[in-house]
Protein backbone atom coordinates (compact mmCIF):
# COMPACT_ATOMS: atom_id res chain seq x y z
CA UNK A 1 -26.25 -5.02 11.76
CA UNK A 2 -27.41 -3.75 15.35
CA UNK A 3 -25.87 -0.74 16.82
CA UNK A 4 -22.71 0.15 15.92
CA UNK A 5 -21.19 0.29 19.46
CA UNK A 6 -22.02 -3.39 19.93
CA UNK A 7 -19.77 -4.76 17.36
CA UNK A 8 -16.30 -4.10 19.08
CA UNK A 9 -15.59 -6.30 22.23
CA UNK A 10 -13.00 -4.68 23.37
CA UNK A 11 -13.70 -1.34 24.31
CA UNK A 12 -12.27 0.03 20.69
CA UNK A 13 -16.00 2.02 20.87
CA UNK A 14 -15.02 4.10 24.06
CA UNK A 15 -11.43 4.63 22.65
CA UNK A 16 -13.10 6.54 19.69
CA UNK A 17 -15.40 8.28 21.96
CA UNK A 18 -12.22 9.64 23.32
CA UNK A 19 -10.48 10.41 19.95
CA UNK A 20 -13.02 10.45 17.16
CA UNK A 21 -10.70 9.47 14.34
CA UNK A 22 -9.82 6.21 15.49
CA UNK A 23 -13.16 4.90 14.39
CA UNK A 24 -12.35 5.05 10.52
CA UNK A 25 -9.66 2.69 10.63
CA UNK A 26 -11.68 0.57 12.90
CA UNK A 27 -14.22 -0.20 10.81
CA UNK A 28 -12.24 0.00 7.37
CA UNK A 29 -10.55 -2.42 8.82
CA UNK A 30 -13.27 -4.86 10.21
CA UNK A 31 -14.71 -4.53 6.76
CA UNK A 32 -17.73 -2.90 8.26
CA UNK A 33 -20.30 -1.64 5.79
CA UNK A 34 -20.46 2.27 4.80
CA UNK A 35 -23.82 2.65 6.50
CA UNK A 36 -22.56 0.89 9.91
CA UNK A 37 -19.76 4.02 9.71
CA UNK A 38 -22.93 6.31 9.22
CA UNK A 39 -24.85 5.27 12.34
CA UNK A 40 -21.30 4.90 14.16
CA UNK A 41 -20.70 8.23 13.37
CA UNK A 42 -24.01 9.74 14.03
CA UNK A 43 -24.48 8.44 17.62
CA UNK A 44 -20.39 9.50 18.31
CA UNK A 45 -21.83 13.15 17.32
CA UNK A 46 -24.65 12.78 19.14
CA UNK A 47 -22.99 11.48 22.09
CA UNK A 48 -19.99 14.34 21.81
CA UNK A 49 -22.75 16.93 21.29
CA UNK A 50 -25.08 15.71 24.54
C-alpha cells in the first residue's frame, strides 16, 4: 500500500483534511487495512498540526 492519500481518486483525501472524521468511514468502507488508517491518520495530524 503506498501513501494513504493516493488511494482515493476523487478528492475524498482533501474532504477529510477539511473534516477529519470523514476518513473512518472512508476507509472502513473501501476495506482498507488498519495500518493504511494509521498512516492516513498520522500524516492528517501532521498535516493539521504544520
Amino acid at each position: 500500500v503506498g501513501n494513504a492519500r493516493d488511494t482515493d481518486s476523487s478528492g475524498l483525501w482533501f474532504e477529510s483534511l477539511h473534516g477529519l472524521r470523514i476518513e473512518r468511514a472512508f476507509f472502513q468502507s473501501n476495506g482498507h487495512t488498519a495500518k493504511t488508517k494509521v498512516i492516513f491518520n498520522e500524516t492528517v495530524s501532521n498535516k493539521v498540526l504544520a
